[in-house]
Protein backbone atom coordinates (compact mmCIF):
# COMPACT_ATOMS: atom_id res chain seq x y z
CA UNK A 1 9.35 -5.52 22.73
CA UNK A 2 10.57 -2.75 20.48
CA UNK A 3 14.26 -2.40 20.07
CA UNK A 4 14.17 -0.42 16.83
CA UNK A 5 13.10 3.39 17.12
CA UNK A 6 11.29 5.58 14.21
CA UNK A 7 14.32 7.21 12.45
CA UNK A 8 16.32 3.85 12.24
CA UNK A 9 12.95 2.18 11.50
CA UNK A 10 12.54 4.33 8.62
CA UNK A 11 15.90 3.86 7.41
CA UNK A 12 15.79 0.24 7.70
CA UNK A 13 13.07 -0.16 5.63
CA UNK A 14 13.92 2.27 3.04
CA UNK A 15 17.49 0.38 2.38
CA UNK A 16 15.64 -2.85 2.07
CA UNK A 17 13.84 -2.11 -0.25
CA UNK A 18 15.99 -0.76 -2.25
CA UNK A 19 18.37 -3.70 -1.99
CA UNK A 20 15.20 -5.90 -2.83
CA UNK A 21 14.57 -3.41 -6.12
CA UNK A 22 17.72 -3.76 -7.09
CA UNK A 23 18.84 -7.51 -7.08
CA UNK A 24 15.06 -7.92 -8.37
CA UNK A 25 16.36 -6.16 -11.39
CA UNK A 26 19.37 -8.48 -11.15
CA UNK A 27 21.47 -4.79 -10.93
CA UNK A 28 23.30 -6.15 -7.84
CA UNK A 29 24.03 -10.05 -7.32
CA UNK A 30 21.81 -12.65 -4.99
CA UNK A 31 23.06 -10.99 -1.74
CA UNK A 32 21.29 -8.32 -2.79
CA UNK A 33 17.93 -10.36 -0.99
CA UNK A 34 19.88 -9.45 2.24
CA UNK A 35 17.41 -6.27 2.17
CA UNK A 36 14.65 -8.62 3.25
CA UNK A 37 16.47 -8.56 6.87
CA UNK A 38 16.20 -4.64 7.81
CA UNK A 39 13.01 -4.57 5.85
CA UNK A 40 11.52 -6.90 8.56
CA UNK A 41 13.27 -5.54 11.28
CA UNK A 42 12.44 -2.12 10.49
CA UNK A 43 8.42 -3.32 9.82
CA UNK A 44 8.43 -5.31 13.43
CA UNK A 45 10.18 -2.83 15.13
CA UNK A 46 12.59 -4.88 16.75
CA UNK A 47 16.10 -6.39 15.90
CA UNK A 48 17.91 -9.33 17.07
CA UNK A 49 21.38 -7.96 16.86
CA UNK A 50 20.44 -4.96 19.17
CA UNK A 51 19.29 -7.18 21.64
CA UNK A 52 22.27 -9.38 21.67
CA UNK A 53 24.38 -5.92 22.20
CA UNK A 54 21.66 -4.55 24.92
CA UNK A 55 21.34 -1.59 21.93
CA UNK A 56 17.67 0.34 21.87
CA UNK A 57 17.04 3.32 19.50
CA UNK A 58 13.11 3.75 20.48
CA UNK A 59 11.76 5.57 23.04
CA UNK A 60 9.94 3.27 24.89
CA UNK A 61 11.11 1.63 28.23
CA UNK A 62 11.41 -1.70 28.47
């Protein structure tokens, strides 16, 4: 079930992997590994969070 729409995928993605790039080059501390959490919600299109608050951003129906 996709939660997660294109844009905000995008984004998502883009900001974890950045976070990744950066505590990889030990620029930023450990929490910089958080970016593993909207890189895989922005690859699987869906995200716990938004479910918990009943929050969709694609255009899908459910």
């Amino acid at each position: 079930m996709c939660n997660v729409g294109g844009m905000d995928r995008l984004l998502r993605i883009v900001a974890g992997l950045v976070l990744i790039g950066l505590a990889a080059t030990h620029t930023v501390g450990l929490w910089g590994w958080i970016g593993v959490v909207p890189l895989l919600t922005g690859a699987i299109g869906w995200c716990p969070a938004y479910s918990l608050f009943r929050i969709r951003t694609c255009r899908t129906k459910p």
